[in-house]
Structures are given as C-alpha cells and as structure tokens.
N, C-alpha and C. Protein backbone atom coordinates (compact mmCIF):
# COMPACT_ATOMS: atom_id res chain seq x y z
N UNK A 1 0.85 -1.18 0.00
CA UNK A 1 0.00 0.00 0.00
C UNK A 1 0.89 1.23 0.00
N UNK A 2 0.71 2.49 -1.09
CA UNK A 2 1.69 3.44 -0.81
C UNK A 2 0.86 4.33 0.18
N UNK A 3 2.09 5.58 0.59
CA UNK A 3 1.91 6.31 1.19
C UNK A 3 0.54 7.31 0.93
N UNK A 4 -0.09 7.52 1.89
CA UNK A 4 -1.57 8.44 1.56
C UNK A 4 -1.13 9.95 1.43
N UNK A 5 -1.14 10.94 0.96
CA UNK A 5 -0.59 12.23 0.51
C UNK A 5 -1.89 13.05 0.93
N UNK A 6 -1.70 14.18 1.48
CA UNK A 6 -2.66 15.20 1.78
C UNK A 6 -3.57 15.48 0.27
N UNK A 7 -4.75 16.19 0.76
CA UNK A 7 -5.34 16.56 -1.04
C UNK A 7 -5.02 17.93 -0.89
N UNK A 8 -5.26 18.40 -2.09
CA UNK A 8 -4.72 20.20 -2.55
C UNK A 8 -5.62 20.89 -1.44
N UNK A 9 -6.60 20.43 -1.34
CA UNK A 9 -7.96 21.30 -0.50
C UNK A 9 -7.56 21.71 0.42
N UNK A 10 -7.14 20.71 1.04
CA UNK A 10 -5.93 21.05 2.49
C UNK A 10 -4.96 21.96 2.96
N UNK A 11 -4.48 21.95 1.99
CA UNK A 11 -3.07 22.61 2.25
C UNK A 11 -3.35 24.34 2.42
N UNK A 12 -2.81 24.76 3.61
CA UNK A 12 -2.74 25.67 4.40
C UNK A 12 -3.98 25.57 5.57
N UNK A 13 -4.48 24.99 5.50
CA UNK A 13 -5.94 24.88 6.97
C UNK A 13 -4.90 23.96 8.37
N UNK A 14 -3.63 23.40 7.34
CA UNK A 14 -2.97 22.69 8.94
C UNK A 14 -3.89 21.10 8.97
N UNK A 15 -5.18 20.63 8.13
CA UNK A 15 -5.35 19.42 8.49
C UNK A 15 -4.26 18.43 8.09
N UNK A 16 -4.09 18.55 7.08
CA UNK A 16 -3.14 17.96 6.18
C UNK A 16 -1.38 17.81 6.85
N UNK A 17 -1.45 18.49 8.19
CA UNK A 17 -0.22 17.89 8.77
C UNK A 17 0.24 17.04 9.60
N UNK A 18 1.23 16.48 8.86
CA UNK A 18 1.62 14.99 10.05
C UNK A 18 2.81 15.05 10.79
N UNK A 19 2.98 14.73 11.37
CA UNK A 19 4.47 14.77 12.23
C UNK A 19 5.27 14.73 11.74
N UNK A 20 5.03 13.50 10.70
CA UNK A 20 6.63 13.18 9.74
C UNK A 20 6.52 14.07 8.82
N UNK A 21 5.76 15.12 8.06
CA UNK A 21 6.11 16.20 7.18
C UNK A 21 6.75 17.35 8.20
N UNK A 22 5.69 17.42 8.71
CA UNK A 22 6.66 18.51 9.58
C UNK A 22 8.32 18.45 10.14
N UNK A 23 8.79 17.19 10.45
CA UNK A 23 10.01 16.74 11.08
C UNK A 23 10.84 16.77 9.87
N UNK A 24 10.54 16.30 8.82
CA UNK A 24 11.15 16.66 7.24
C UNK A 24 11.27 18.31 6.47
N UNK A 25 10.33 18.91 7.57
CA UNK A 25 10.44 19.92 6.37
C UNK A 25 11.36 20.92 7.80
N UNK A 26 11.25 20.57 8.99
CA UNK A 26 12.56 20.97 10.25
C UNK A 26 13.99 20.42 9.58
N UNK A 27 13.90 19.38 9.17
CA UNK A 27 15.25 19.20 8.83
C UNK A 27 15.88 20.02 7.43
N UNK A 28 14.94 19.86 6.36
CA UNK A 28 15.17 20.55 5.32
C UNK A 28 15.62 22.41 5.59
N UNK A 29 14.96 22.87 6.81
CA UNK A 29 15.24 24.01 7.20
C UNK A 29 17.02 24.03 7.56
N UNK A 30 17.10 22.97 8.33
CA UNK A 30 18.19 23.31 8.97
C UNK A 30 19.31 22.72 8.27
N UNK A 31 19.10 21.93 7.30
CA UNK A 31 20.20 21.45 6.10
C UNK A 31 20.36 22.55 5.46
N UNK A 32 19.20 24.05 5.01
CA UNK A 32 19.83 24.81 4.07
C UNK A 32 20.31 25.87 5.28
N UNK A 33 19.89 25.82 6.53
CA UNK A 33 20.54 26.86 7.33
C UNK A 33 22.40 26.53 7.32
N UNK A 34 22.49 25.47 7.22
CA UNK A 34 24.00 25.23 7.55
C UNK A 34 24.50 25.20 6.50
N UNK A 35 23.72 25.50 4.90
CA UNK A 35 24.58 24.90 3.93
C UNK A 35 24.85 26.77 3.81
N UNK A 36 24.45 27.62 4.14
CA UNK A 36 24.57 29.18 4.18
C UNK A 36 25.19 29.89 5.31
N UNK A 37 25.99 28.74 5.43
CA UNK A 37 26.86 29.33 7.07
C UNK A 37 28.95 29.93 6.16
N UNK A 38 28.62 31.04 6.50
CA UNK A 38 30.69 31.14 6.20
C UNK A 38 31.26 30.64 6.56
N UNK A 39 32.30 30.56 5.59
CA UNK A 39 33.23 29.90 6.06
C UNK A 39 34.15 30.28 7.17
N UNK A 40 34.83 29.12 8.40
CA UNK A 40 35.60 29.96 9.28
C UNK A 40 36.82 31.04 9.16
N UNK A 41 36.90 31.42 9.94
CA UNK A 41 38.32 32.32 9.65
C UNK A 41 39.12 32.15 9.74
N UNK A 42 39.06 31.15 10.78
CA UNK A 42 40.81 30.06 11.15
C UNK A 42 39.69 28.50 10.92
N UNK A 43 40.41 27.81 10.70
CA UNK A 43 40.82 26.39 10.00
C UNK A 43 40.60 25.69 11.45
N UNK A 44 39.74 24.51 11.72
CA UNK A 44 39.66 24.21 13.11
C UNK A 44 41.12 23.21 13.24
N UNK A 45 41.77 23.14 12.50
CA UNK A 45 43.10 22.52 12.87
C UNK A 45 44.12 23.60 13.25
N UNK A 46 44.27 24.69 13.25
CA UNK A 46 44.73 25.95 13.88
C UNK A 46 44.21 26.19 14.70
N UNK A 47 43.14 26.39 15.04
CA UNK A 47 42.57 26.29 16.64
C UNK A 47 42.87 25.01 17.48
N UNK A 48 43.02 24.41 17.00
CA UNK A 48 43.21 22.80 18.14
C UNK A 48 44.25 22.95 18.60
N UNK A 49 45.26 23.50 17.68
CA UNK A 49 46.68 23.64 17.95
C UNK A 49 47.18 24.64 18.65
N UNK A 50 46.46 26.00 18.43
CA UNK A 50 46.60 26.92 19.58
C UNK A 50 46.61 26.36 20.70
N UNK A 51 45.27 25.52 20.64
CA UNK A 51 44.93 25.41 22.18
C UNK A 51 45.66 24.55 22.98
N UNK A 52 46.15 23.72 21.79
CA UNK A 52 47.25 22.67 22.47
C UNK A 52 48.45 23.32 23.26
N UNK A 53 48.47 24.24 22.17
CA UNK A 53 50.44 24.84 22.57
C UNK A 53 50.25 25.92 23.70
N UNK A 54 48.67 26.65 23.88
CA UNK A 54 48.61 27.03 25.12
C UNK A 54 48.65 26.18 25.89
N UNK A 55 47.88 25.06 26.23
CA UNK A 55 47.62 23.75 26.96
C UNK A 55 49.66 23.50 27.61
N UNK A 56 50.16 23.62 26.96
CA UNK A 56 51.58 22.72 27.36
C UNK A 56 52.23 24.17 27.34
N UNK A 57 51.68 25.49 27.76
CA UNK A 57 52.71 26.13 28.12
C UNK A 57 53.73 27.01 26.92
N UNK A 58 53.66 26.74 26.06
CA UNK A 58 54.55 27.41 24.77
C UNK A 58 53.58 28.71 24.41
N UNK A 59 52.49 29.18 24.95
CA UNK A 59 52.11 30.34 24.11
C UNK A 59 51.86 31.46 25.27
C-alpha cells in the first residue's frame, strides 16, 4: 500500500499535517541553514593547535 498524501484542499488549513512532514520539512530548514553558514576564519586545525600549545605552556 503506498503512502496516503494530503489533497490540494488542504493545504494551508494545517489538516493535512503529520508529524513526519513537519520533522522533514525541520530538517530541510536546517540542512539549508548550515549549507549558508561562512566559512571559518581560522581552519579548526589551527585552533586545536593553539589550544594545544597554550595547553603545554609554549604560548
């Protein structure tokens, strides 16, 4: 049996929503929120290493 799909009538009254669209269309938010993030300014392998060489005293 496939999946049952909302009808056009629906859409915007909110009957037509299910948990799992909604949880799909949260993720889809936050996949394009991060795909629109800059890039860093330092390289997180330059930061590790700062923190290291503070860590042991050399900085």
């Amino acid at each position: 049996m496939g999946r049952v799909e909302p009808r056009p009538g629906l859409v915007g009254t909110g009957m037509g929503a299910d948990p799992e669209k909604i949880r799909e269309l949260q993720e889809e938010a936050s996949r394009q929120e991060r795909a629109r993030r800059k890039k860093p300014k330092k390289p997180f392998r330059k930061v590790m290493r700062e923190k290291q060489l503070k860590s042991e005293g050399y900085e």
